[in-house]
C-alpha atoms as a PDB file:
ATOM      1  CA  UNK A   1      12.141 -38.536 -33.335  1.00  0.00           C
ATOM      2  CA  UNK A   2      12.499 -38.623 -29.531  1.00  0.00           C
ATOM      3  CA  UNK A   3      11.384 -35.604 -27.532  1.00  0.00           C
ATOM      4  CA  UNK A   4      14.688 -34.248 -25.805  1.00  0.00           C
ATOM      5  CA  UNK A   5      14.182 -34.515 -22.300  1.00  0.00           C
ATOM      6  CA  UNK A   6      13.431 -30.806 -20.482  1.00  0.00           C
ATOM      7  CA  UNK A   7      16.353 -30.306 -17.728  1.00  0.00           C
ATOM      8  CA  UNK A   8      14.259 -27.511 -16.020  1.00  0.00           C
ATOM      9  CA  UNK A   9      13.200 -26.871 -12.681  1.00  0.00           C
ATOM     10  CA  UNK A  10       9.868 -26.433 -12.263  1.00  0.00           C
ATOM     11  CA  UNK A  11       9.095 -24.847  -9.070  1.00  0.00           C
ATOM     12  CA  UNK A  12       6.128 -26.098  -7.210  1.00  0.00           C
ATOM     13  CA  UNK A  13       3.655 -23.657  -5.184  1.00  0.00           C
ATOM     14  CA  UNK A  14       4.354 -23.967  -1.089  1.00  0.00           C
ATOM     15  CA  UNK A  15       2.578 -26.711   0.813  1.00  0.00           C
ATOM     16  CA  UNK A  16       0.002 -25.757   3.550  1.00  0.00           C
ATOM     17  CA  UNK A  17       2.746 -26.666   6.440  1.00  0.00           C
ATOM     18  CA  UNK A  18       5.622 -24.300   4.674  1.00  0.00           C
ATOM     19  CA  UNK A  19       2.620 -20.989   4.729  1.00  0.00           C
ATOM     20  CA  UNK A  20       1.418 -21.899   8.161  1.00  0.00           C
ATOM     21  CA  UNK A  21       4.965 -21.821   9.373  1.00  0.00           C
ATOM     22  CA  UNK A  22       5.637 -18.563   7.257  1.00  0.00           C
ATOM     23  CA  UNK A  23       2.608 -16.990   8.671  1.00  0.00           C
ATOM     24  CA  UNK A  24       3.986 -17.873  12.514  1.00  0.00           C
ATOM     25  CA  UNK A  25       7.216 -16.161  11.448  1.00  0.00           C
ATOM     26  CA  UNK A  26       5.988 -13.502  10.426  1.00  0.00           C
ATOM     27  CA  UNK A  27       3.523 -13.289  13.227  1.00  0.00           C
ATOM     28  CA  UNK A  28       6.310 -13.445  15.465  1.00  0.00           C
ATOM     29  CA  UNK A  29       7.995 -10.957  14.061  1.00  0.00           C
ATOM     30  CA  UNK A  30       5.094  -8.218  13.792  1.00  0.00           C
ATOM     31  CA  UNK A  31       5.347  -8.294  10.296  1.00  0.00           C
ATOM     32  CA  UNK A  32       2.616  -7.623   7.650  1.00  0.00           C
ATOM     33  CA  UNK A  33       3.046  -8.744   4.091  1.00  0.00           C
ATOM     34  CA  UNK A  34       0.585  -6.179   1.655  1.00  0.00           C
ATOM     35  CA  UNK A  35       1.119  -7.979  -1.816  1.00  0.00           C
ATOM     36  CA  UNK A  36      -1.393  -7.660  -4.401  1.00  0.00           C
ATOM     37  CA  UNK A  37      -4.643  -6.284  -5.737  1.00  0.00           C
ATOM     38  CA  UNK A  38      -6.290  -4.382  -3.071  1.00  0.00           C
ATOM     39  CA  UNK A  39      -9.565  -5.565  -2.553  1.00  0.00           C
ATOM     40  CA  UNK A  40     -12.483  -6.544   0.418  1.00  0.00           C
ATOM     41  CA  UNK A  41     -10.768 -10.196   0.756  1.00  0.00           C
ATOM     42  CA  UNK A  42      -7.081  -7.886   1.201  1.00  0.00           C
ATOM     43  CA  UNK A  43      -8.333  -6.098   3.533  1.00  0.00           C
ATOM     44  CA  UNK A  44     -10.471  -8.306   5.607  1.00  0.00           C
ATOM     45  CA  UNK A  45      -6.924 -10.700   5.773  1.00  0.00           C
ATOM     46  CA  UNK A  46      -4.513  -7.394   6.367  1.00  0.00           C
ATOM     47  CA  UNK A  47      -7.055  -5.804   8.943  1.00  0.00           C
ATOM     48  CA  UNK A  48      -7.676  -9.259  10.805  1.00  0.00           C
ATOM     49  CA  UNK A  49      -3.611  -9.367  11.402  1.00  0.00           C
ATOM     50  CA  UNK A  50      -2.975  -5.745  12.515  1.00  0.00           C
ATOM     51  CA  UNK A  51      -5.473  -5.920  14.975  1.00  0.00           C
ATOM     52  CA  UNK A  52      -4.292  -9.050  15.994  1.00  0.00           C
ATOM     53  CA  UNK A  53      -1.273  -7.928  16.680  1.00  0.00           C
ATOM     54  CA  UNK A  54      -2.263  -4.620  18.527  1.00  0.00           C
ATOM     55  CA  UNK A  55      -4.270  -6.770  21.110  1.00  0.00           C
ATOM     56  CA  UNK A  56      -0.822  -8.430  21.434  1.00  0.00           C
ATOM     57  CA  UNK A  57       1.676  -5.365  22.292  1.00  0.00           C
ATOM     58  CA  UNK A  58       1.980  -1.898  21.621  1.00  0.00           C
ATOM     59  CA  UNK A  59       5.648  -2.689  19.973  1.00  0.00           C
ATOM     60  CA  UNK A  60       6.217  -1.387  16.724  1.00  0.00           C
ATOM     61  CA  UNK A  61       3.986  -3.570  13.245  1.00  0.00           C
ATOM     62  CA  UNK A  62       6.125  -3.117  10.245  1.00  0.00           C
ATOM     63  CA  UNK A  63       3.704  -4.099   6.714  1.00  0.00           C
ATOM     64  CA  UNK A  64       5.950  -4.770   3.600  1.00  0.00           C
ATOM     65  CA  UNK A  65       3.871  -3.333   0.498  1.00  0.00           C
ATOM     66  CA  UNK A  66       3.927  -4.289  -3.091  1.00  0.00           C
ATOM     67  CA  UNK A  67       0.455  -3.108  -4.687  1.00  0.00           C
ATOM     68  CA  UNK A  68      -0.687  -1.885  -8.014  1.00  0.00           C
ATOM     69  CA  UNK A  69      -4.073  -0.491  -6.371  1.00  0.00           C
ATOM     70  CA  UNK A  70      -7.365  -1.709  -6.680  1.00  0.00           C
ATOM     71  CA  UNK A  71     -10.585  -0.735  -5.000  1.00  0.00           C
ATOM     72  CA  UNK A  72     -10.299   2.844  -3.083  1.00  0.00           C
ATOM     73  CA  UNK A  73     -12.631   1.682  -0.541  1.00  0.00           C
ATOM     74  CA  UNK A  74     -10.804  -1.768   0.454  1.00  0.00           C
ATOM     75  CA  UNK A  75      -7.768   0.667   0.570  1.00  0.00           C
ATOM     76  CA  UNK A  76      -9.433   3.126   3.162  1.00  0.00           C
ATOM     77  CA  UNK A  77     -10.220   0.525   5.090  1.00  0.00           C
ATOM     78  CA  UNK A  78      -6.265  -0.678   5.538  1.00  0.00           C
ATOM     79  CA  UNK A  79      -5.406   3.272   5.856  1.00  0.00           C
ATOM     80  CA  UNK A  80      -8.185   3.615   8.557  1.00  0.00           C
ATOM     81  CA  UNK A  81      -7.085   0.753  10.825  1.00  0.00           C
ATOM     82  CA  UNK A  82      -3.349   1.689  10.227  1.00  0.00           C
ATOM     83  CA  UNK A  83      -4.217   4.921  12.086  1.00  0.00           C
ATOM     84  CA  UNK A  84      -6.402   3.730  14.238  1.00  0.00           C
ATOM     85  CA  UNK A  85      -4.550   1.012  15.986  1.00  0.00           C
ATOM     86  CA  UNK A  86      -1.754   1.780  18.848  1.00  0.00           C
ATOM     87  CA  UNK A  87       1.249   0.641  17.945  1.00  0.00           C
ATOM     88  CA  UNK A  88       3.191   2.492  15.799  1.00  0.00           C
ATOM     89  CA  UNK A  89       3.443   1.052  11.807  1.00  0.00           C
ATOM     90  CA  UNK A  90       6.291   1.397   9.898  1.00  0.00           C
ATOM     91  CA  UNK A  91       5.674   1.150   6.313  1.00  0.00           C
ATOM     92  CA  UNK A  92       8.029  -0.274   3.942  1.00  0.00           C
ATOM     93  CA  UNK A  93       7.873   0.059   0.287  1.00  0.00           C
ATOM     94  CA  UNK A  94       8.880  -2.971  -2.585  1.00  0.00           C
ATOM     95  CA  UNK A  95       8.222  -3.338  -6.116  1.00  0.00           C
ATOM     96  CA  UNK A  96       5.526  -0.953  -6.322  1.00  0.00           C
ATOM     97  CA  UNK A  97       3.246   1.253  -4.313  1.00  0.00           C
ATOM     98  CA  UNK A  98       0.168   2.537  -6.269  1.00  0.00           C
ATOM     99  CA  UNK A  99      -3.234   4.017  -6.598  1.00  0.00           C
ATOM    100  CA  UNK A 100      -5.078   2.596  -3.612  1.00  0.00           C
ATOM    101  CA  UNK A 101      -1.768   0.838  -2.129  1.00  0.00           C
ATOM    102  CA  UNK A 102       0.043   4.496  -2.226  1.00  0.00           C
ATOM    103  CA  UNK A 103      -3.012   5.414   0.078  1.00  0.00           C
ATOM    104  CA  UNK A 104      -2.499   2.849   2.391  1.00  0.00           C
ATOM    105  CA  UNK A 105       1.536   3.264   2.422  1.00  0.00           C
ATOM    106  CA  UNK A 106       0.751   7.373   3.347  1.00  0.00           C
ATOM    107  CA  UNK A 107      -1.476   6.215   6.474  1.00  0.00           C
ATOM    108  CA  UNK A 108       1.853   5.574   8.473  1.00  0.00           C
ATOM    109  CA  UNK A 109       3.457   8.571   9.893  1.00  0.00           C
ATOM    110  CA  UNK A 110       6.038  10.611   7.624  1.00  0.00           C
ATOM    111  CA  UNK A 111       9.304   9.170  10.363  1.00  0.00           C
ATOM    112  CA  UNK A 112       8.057   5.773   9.311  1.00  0.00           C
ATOM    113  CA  UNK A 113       7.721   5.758   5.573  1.00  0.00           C
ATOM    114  CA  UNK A 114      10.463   3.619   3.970  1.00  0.00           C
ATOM    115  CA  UNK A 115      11.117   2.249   0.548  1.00  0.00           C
ATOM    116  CA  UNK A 116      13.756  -0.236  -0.999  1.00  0.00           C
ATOM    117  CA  UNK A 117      15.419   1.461  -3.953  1.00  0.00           C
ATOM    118  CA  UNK A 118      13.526   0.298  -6.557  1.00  0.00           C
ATOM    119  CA  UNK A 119      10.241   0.219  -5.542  1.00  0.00           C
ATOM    120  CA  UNK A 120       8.105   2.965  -8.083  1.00  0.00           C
ATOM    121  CA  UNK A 121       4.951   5.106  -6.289  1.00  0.00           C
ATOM    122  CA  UNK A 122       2.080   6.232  -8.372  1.00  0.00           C
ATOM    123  CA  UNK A 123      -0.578   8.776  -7.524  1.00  0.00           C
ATOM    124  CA  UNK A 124      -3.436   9.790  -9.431  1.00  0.00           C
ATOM    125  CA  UNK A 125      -6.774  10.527  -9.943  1.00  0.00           C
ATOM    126  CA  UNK A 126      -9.906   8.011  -8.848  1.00  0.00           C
ATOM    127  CA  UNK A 127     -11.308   6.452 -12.182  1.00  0.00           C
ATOM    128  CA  UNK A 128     -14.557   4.937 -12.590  1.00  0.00           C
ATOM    129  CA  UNK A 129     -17.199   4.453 -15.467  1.00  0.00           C
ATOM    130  CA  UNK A 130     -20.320   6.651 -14.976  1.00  0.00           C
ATOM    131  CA  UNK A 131     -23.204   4.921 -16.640  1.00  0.00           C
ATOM    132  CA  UNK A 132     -27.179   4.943 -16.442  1.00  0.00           C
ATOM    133  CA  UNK A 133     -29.824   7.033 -16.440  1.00  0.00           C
ATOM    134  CA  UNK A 134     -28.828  11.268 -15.719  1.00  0.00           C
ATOM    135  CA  UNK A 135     -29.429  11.089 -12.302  1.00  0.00           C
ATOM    136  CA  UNK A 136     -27.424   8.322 -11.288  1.00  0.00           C
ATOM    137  CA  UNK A 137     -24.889   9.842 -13.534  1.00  0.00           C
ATOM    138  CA  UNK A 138     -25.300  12.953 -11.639  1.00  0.00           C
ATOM    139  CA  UNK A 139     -24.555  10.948  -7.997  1.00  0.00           C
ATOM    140  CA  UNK A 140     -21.168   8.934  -9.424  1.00  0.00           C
ATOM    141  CA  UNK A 141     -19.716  12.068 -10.662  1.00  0.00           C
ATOM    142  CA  UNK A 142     -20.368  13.961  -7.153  1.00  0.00           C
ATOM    143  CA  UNK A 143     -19.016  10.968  -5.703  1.00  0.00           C
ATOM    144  CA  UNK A 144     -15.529  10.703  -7.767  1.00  0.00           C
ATOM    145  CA  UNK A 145     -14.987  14.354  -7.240  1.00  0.00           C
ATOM    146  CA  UNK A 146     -15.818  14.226  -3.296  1.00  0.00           C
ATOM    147  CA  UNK A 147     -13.380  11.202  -3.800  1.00  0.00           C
ATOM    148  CA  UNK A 148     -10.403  12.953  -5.604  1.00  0.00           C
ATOM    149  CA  UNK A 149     -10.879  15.756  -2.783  1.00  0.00           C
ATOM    150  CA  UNK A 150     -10.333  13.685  -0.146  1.00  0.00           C
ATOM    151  CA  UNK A 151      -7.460  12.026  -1.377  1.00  0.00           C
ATOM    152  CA  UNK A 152      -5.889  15.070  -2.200  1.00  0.00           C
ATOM    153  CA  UNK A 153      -6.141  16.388   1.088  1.00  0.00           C
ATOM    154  CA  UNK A 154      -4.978  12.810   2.470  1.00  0.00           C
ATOM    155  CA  UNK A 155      -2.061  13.215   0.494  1.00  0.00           C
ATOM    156  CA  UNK A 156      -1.058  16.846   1.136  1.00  0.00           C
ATOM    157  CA  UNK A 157      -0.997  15.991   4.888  1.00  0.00           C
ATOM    158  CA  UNK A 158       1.258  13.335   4.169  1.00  0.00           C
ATOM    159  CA  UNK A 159       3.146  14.823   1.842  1.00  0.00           C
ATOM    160  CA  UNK A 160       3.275  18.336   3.216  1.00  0.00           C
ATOM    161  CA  UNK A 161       2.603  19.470  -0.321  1.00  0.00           C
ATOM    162  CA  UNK A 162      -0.366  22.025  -0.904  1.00  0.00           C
ATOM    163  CA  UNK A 163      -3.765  19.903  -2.107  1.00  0.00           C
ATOM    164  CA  UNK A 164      -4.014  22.054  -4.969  1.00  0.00           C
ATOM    165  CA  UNK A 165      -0.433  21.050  -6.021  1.00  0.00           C
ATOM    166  CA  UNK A 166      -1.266  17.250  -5.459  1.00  0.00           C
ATOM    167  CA  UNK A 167      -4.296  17.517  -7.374  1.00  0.00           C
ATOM    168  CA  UNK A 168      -2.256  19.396 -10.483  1.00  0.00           C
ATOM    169  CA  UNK A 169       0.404  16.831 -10.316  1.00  0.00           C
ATOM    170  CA  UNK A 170      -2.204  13.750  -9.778  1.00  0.00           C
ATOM    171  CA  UNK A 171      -4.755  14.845 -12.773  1.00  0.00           C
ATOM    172  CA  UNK A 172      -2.763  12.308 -14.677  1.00  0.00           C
ATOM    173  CA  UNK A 173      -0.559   9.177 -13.808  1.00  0.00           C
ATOM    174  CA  UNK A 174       1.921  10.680 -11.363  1.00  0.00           C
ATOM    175  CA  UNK A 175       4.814   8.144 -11.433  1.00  0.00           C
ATOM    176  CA  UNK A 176       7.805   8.417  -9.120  1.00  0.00           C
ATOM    177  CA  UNK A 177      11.010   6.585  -7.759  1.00  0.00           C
ATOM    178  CA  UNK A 178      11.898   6.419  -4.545  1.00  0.00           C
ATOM    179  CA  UNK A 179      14.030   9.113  -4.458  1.00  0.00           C
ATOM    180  CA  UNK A 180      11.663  11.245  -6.452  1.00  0.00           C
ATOM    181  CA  UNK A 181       9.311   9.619  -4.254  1.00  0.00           C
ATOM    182  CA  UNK A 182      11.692  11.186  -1.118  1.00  0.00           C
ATOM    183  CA  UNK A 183      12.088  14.405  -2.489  1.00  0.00           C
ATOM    184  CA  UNK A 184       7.944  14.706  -3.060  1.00  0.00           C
ATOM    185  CA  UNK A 185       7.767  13.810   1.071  1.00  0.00           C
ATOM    186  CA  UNK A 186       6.330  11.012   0.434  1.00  0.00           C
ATOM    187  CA  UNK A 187       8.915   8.568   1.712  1.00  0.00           C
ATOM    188  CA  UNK A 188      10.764   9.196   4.544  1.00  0.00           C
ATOM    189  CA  UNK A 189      13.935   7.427   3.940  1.00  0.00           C
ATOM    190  CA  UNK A 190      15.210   5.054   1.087  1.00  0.00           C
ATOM    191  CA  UNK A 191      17.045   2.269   2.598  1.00  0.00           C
ATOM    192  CA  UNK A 192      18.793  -1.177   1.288  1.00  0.00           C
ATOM    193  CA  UNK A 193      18.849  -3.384   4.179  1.00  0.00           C
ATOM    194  CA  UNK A 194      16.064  -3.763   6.418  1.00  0.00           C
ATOM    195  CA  UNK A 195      18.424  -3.539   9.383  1.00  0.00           C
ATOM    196  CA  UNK A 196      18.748   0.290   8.551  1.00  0.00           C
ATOM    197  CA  UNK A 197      15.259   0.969  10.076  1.00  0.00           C
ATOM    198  CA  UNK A 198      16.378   0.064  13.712  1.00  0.00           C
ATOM    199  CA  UNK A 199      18.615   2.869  13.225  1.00  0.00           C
ATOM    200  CA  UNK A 200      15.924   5.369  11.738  1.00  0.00           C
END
């Protein structure tokens, strides 16, 4: 029997040309696309463009995020140069924001914190396996709970929620919509069209 013939699209990655030219755009348009696992290659790439674009002008970066965490570390690293950079970043929300990409979206100042309306937020708690001999044990719990303290407090200043309510509500997987995510102080405004923030 003859194999029907398949009608369907398949769609084909981007060439080269199409991402450089996507990449200029965005350039361009001091924009900063956060998509992904957050790791050491994420931030090297994210870091490399916000700098980038502070030694261009001191005009506003925006940095779309859509993250479902990853390494703490890589995150601090985004969270540090987000602060540490002059112009102003205004964070923006898709998808979802969480565990080490809900740290980076809280380095941007509270006036600056925007979300689509269905992007979801998570908070919680810093996991990791503790394995080895005692006193190694010892050292990687000391470090997860210096960890979890610091977070809390990073999140209570952006938040303006008391650290030991953020570390009640984040001892398990704190999940929250954008308007929940609003009404936490998380997120400054929820918004449907990007056009909205030039009003903000």
């Amino acid at each position: 029997m003859p194999r029907e013939q398949d009608d369907r699209v398949t769609a084909s990655p981007p060439d080269s040309a199409f991402l450089e030219r996507a990449a200029e755009a965005l350039f361009a348009s001091r924009t900063v696309l956060v998509f992904g696992e957050v790791d050491t290659r994420l931030a090297q790439t994210v870091s490399a463009q916000l700098f980038a674009l502070a030694a261009s002008s001191d005009a506003p970066i925006r940095v779309v995020l859509h993250s479902q965490g990853g390494h703490v570390e890589a995150g601090d690293t985004i969270h540090d140069v987000v602060r540490a950079i002059a112009p102003p970043v205004v964070m923006i929300g898709t998808g979802w924001v969480a565990s080490a990409g809900a740290l980076i979206y809280a380095a941007a100042d509270k006036e600056r914190r925007f979300a689509l309306p269905n992007t979801r937020f998570l908070l919680h708690e810093p996991r990791g396996g503790v394995g080895g001999v005692e006193s190694d044990v010892a050292i990687e719990a000391e470090q997860i709970v210096r960890m979890r303290e610091r977070l809390c407090t990073i999140f209570a200043r952006a938040t303006g929620r008391d650290k030991e309510r953020v570390a009640a509500d984040t001892l398990r997987n704190f999940w929250m919509s954008a308007t929940e995510a609003r009404e936490y102080g998380l997120v400054h405004r929820v918004v449907e069209r990007l056009d909205e923030l030039d009003a903000a």
